[in-house]
C-alpha atoms as a PDB file:
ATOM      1  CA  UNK A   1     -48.069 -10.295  86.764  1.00  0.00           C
ATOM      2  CA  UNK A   2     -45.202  -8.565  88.487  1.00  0.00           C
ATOM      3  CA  UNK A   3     -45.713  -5.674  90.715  1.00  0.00           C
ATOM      4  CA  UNK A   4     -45.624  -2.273  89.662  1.00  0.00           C
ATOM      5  CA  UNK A   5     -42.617  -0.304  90.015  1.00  0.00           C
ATOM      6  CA  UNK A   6     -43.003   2.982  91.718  1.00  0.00           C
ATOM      7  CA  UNK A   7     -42.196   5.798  89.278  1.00  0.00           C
ATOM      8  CA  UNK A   8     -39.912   7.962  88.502  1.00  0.00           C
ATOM      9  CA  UNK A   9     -38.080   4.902  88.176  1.00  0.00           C
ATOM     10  CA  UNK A  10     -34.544   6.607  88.726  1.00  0.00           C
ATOM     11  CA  UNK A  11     -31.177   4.483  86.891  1.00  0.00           C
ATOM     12  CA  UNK A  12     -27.928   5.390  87.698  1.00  0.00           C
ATOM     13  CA  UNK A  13     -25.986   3.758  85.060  1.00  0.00           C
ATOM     14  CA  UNK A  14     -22.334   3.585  86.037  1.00  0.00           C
ATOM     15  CA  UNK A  15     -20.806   2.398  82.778  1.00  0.00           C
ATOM     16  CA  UNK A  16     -17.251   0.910  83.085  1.00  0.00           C
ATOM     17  CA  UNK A  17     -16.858   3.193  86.254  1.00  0.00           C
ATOM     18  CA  UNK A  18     -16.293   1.400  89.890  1.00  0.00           C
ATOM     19  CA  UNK A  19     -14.833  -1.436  90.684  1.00  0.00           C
ATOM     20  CA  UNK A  20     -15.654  -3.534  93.443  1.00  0.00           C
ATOM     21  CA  UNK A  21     -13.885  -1.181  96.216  1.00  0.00           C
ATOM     22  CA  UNK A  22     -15.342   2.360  94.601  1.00  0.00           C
ATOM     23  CA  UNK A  23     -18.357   0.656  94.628  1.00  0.00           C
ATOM     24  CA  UNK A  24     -18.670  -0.403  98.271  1.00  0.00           C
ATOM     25  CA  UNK A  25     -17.609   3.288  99.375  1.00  0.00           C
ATOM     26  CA  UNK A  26     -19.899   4.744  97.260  1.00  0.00           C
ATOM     27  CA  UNK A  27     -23.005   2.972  98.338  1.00  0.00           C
ATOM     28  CA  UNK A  28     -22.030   3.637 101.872  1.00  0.00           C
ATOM     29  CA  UNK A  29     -22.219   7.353 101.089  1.00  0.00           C
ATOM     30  CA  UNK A  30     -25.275   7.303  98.963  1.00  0.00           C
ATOM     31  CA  UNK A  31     -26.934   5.371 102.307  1.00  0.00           C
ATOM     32  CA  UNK A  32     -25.703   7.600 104.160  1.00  0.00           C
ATOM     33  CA  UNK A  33     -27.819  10.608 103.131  1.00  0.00           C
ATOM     34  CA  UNK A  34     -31.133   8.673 101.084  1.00  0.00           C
ATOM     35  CA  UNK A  35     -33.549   7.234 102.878  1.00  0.00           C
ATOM     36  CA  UNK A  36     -36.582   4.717 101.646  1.00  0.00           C
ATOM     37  CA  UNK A  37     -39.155   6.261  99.646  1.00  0.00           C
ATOM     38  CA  UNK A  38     -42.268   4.435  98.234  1.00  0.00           C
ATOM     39  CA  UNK A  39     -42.537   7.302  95.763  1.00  0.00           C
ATOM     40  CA  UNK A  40     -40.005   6.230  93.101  1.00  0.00           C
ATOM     41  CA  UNK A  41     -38.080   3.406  92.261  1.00  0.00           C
ATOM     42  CA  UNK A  42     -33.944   3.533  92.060  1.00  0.00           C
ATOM     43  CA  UNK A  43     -31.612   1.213  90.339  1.00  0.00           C
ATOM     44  CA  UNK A  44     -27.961   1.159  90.752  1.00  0.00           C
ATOM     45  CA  UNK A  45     -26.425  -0.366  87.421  1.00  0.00           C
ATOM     46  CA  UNK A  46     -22.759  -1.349  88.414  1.00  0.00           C
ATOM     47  CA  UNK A  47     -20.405  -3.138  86.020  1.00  0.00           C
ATOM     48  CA  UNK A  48     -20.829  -7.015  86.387  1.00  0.00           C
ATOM     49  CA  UNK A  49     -17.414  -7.041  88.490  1.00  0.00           C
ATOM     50  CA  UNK A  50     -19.228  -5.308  90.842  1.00  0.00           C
ATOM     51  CA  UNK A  51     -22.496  -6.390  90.754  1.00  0.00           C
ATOM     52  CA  UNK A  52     -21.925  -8.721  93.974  1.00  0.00           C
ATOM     53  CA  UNK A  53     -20.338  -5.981  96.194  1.00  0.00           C
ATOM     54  CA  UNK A  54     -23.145  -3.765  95.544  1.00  0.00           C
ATOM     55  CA  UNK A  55     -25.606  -6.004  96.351  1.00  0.00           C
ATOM     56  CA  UNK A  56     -23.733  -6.978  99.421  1.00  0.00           C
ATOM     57  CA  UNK A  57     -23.095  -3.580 100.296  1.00  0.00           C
ATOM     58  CA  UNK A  58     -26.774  -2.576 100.246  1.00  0.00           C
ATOM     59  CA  UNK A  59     -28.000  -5.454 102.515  1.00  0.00           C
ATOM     60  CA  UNK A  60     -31.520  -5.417 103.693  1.00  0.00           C
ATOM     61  CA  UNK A  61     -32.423  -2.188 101.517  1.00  0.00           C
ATOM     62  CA  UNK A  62     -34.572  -3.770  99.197  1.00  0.00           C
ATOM     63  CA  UNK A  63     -36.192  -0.062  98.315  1.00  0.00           C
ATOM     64  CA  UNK A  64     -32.757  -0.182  96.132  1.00  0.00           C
ATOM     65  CA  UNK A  65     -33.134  -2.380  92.956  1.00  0.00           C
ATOM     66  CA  UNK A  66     -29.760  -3.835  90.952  1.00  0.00           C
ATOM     67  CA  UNK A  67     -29.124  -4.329  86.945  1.00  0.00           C
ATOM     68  CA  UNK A  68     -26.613  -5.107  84.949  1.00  0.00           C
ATOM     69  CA  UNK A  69     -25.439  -3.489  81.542  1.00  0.00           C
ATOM     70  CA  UNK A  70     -25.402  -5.769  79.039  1.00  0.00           C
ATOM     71  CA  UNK A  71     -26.208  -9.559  79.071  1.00  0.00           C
ATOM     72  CA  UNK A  72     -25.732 -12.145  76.182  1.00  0.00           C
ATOM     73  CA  UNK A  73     -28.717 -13.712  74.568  1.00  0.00           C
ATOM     74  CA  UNK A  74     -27.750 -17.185  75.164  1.00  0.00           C
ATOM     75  CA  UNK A  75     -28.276 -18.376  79.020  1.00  0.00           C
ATOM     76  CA  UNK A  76     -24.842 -20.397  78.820  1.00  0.00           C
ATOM     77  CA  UNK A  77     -22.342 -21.423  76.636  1.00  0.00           C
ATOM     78  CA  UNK A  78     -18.609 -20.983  75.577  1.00  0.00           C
ATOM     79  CA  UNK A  79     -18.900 -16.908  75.150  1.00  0.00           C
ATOM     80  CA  UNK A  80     -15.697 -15.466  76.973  1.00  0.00           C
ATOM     81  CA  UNK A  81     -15.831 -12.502  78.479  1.00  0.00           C
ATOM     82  CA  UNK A  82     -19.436 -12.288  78.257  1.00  0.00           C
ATOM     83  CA  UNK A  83     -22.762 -12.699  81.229  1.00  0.00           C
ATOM     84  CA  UNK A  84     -25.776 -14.254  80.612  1.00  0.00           C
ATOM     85  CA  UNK A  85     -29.300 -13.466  82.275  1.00  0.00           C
ATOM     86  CA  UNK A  86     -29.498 -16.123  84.662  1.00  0.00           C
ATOM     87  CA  UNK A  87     -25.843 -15.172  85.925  1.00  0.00           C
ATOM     88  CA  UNK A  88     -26.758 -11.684  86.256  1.00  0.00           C
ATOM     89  CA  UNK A  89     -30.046 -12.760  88.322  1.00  0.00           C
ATOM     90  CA  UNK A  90     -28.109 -15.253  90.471  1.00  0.00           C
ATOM     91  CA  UNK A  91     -25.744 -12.021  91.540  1.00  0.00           C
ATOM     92  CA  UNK A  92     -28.404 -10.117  92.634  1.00  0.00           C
ATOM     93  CA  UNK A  93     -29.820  -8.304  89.309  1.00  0.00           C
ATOM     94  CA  UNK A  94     -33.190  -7.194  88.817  1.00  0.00           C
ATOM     95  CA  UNK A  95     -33.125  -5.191  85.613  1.00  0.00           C
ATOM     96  CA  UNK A  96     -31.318  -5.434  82.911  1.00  0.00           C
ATOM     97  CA  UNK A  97     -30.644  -2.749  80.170  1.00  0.00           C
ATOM     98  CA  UNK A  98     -30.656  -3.574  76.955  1.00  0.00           C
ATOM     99  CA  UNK A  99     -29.795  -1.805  73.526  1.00  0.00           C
ATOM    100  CA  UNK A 100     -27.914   0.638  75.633  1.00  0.00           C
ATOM    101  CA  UNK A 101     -26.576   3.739  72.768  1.00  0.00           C
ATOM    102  CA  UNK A 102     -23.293   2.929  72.950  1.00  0.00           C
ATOM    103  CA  UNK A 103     -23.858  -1.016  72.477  1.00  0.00           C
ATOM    104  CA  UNK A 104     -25.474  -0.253  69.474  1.00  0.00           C
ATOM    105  CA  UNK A 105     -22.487   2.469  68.313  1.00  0.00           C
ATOM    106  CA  UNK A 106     -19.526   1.077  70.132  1.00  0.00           C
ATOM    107  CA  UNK A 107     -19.915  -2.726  69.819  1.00  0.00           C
ATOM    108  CA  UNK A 108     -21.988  -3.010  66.931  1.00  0.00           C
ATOM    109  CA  UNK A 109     -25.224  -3.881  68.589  1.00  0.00           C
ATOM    110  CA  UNK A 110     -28.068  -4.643  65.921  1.00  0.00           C
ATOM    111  CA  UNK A 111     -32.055  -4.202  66.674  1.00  0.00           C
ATOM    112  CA  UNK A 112     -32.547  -8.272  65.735  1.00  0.00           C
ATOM    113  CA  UNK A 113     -29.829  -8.800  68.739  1.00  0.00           C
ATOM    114  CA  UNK A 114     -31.965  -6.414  71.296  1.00  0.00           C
ATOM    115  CA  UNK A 115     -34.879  -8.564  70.729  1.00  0.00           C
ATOM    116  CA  UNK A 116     -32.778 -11.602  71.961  1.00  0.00           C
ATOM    117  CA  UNK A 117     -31.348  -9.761  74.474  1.00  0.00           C
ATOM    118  CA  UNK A 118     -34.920  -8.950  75.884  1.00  0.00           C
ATOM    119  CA  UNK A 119     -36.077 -12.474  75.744  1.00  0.00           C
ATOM    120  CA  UNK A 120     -33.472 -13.565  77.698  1.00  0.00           C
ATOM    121  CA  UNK A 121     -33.804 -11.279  80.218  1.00  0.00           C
ATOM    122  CA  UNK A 122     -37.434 -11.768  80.343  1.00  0.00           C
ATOM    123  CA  UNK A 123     -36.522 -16.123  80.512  1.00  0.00           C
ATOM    124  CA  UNK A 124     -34.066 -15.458  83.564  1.00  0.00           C
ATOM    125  CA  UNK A 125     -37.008 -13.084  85.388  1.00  0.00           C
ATOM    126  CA  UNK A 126     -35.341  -9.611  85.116  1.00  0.00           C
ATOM    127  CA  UNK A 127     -36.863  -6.608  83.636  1.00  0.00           C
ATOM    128  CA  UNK A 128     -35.299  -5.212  80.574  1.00  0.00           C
ATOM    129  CA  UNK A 129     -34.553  -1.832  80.371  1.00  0.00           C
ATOM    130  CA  UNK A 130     -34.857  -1.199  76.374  1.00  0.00           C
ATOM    131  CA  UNK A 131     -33.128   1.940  74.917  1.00  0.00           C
ATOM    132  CA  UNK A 132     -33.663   3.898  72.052  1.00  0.00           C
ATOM    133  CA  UNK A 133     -32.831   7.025  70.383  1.00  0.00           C
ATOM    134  CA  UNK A 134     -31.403   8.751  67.612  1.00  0.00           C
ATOM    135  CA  UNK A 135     -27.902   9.908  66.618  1.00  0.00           C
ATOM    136  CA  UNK A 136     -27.576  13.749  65.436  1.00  0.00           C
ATOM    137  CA  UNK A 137     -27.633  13.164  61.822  1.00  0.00           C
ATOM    138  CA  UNK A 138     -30.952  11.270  62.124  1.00  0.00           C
ATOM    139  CA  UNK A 139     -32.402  13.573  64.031  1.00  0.00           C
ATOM    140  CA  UNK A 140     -30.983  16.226  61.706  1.00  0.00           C
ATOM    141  CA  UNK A 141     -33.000  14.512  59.020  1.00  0.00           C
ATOM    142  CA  UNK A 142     -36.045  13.991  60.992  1.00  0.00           C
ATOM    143  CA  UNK A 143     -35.961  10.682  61.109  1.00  0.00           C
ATOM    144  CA  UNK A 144     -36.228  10.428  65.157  1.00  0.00           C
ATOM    145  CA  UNK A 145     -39.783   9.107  64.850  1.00  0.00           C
ATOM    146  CA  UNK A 146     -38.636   6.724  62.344  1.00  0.00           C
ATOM    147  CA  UNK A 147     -35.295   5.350  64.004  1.00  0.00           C
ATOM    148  CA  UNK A 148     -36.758   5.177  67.870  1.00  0.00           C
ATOM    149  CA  UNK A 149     -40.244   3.587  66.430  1.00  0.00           C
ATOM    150  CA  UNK A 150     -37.951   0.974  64.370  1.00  0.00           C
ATOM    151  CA  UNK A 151     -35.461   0.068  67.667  1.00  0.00           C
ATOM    152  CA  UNK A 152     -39.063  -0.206  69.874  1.00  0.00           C
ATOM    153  CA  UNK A 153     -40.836  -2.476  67.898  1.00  0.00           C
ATOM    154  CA  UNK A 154     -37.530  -4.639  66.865  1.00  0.00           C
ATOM    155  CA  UNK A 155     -36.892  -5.050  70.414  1.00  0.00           C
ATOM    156  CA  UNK A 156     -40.591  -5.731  71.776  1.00  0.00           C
ATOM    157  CA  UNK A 157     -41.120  -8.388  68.851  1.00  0.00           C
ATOM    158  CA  UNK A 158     -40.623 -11.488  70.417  1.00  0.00           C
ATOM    159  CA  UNK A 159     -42.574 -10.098  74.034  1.00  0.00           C
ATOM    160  CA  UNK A 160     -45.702 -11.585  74.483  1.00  0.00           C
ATOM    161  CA  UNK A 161     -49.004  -9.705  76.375  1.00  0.00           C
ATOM    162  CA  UNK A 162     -48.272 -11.713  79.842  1.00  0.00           C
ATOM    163  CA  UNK A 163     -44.830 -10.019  80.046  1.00  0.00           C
ATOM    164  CA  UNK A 164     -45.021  -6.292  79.055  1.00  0.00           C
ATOM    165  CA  UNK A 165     -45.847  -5.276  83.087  1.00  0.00           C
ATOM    166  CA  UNK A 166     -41.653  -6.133  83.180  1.00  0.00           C
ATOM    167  CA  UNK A 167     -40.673  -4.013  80.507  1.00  0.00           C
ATOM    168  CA  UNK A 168     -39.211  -0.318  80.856  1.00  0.00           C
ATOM    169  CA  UNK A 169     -38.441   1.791  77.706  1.00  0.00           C
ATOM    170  CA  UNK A 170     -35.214   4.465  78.357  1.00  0.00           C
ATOM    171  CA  UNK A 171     -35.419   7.347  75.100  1.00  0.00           C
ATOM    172  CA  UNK A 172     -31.665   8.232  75.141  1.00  0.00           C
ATOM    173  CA  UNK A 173     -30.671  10.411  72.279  1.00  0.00           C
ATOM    174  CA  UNK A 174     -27.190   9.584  71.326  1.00  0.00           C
ATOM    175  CA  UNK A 175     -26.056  13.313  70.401  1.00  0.00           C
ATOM    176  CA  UNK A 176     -26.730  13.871  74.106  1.00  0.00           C
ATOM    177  CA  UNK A 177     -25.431  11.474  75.932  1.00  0.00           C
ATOM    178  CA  UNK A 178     -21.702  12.579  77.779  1.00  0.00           C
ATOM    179  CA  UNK A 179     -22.310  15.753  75.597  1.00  0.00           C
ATOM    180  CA  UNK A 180     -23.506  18.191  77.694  1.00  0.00           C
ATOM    181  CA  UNK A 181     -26.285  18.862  75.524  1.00  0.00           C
ATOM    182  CA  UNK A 182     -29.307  17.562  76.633  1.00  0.00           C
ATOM    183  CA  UNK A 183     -32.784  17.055  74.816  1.00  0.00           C
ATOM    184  CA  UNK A 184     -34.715  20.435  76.397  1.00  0.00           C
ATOM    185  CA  UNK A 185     -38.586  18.919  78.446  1.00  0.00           C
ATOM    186  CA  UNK A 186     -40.510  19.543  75.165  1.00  0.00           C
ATOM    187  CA  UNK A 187     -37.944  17.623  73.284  1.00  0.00           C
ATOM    188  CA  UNK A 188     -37.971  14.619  75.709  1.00  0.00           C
ATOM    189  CA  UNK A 189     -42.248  15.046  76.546  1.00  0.00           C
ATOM    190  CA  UNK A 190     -42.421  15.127  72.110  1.00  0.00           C
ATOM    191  CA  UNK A 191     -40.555  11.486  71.525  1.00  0.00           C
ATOM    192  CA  UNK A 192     -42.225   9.753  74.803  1.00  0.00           C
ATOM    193  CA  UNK A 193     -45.553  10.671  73.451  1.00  0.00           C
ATOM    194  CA  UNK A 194     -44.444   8.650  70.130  1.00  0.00           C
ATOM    195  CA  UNK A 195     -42.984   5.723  72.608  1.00  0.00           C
ATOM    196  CA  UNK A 196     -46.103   5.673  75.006  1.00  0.00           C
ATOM    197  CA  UNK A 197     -48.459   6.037  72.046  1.00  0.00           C
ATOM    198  CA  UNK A 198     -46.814   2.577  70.370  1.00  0.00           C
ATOM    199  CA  UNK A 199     -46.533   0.948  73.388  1.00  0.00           C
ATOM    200  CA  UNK A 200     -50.318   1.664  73.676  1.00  0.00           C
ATOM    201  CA  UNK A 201     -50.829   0.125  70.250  1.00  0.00           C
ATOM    202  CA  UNK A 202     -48.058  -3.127  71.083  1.00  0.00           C
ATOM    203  CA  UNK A 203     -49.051  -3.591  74.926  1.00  0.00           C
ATOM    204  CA  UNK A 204     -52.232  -2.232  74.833  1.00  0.00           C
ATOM    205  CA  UNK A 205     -51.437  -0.433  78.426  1.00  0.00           C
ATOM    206  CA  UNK A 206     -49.977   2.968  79.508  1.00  0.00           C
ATOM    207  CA  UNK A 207     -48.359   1.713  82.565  1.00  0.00           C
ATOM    208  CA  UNK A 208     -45.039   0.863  80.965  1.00  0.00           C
ATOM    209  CA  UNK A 209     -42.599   3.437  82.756  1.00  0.00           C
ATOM    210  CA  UNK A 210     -40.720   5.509  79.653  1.00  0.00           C
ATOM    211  CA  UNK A 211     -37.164   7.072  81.092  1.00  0.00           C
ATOM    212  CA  UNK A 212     -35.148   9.880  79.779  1.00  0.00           C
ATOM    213  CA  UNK A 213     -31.516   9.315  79.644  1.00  0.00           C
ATOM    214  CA  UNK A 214     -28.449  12.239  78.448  1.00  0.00           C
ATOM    215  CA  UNK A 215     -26.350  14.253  79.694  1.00  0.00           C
ATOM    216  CA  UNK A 216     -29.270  14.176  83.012  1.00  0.00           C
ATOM    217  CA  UNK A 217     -27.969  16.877  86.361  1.00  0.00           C
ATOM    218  CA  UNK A 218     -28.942  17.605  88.924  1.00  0.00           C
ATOM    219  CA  UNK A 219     -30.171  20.729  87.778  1.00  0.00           C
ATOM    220  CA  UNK A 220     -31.957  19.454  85.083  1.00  0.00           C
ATOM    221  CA  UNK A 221     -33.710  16.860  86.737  1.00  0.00           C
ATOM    222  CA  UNK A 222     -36.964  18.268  88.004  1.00  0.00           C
ATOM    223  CA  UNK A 223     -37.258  20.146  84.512  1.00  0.00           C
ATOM    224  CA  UNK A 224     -37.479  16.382  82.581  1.00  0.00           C
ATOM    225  CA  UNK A 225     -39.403  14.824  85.199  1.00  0.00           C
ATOM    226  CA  UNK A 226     -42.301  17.537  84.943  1.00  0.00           C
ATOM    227  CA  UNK A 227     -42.164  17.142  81.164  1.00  0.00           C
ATOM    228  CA  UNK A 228     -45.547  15.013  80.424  1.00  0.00           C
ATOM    229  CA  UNK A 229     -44.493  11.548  79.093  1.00  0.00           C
ATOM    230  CA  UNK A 230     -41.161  11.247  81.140  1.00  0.00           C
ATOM    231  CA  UNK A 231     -41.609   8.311  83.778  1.00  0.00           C
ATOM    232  CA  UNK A 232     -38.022   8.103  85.076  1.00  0.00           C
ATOM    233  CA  UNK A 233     -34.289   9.473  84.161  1.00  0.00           C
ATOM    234  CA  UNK A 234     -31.080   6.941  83.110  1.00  0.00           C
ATOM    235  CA  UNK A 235     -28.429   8.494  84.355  1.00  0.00           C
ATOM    236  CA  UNK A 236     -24.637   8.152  83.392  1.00  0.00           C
ATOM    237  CA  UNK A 237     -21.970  10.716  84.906  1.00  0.00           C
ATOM    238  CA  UNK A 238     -23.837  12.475  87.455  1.00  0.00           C
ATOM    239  CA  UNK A 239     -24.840   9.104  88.918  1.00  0.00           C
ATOM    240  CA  UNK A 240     -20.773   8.615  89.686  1.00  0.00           C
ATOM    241  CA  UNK A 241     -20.800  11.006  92.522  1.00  0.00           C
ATOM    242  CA  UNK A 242     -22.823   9.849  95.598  1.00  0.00           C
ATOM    243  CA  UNK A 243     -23.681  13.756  96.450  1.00  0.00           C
ATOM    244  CA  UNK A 244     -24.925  14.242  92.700  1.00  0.00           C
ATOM    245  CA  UNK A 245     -27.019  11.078  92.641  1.00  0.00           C
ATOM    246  CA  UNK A 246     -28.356  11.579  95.517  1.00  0.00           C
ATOM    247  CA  UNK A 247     -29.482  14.748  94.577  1.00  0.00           C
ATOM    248  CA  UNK A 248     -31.137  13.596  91.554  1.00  0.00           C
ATOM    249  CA  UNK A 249     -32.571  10.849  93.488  1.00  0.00           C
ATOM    250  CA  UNK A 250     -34.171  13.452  95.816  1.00  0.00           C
ATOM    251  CA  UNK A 251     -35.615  14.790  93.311  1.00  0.00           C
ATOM    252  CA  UNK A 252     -39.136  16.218  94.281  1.00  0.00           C
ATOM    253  CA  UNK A 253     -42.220  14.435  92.069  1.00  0.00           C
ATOM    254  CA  UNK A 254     -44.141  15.970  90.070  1.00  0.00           C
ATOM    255  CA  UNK A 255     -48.043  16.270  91.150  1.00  0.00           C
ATOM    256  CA  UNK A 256     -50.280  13.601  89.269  1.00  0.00           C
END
């Protein structure tokens, strides 16, 4: 069994933002005003290229967990341009997320690939991070149940009882991520009771954390993380600017 994160588990998903120097600065400023806390859990998701540097850059604060983006499914092989698991672990990776919206949308990501993707996280010892949601014609259809219930189970197929205390879910509709529109607390608390009640029927435990990711401020944070259901945020521009994140990383948590 691995131990427990602390939740909120807080993601700060940089996307193809920050090279190697950005990155070092900006980990130097987000040090500079957040301190350890044992009440949450943060992850700082840098591209691969600068996956090392942040690692290096945070040193001995182990309160601060690495992922990476995207990994392949295949641990090695003649796949240019792309990372596997064990790479990503060897550079200092943690967590990996998996199924991410716009790997699905952009790069043609399908569910049968997540589920690879999550076993080979799960062989090289990282925790996937699997995301789901709907696009704005789906949901315009009302088939968000439908569509986030299908990704879920596609991607937890080939996960077996002993592993599920690794796994985090992230609900990220796509018509609100880098939108500006964001999924309002009952609209987020509605679709994590539908995650956390299949995950209760696949894992047979509550204790796998569910995030909310789009279009996430810092003046919306505290509003989704009171919202019943929500166990963390994924977080994609605001998490570019050391103030922002760290305000969203500050954010007070809710009373159990």
């Amino acid at each position: 069994m691995s131990a427990a994160l602390a939740t909120p588990v807080l993601a700060a998903n940089w996307k193809m933002n920050h090279g190697p120097t950005q990155a070092r600065a900006f980990v130097a400023a987000f040090l500079a005003r957040y301190t350890p806390r044992t009440d949450r859990t943060i992850v700082l998701v840098p591209p691969a290229l600068s996956l090392a540097t942040t690692r290096d850059a945070l040193a001995d604060r182990r309160d601060i967990l690495l992922g990476i983006q995207n990994v392949h499914y295949e641990d090695k092989g003649a796949f240019t341009g792309e990372s596997s698991a064990p790479m990503a672990a060897d550079a200092g990776a943690s967590l990996a997320l998996v199924g991410h919206s716009e790997r699905r949308h952009i790069f043609g990501e399908r569910d049968e690939d997540t589920a690879r993707k999550v076993a080979a996280a799960l062989r090289a010892g990282l925790r996937p991070m699997l995301c789901v949601g709907e696009t704005i014609d789906q949901r315009e259809r009302g088939e968000t149940e439908a569509v986030v219930l299908r990704q879920l189970r596609a991607g937890l197929a080939v996960v077996d009882a002993s592993a599920f205390d690794r796994v985090l879910i992230a609900y990220e509709p796509v018509w609100a991520i880098g939108t500006g529109r964001t999924a309002t607390p009952d609209d987020a608390a509605t679709v994590h009771a539908v995650l956390h009640a299949a995950l209760r029927e696949r894992a047979g435990t509550d204790a796998i954390p569910v995030l909310y990711g789009g279009s996430v401020t810092a003046a919306n944070a505290g509003a989704l993380l009171a919202a019943p259901g929500v166990n963390g945020l994924l977080v994609g521009g605001a998490s570019l600017d050391p103030e922002s994140w760290t305000a969203i990383a500050t954010t007070p948590v809710p009373a159990t």
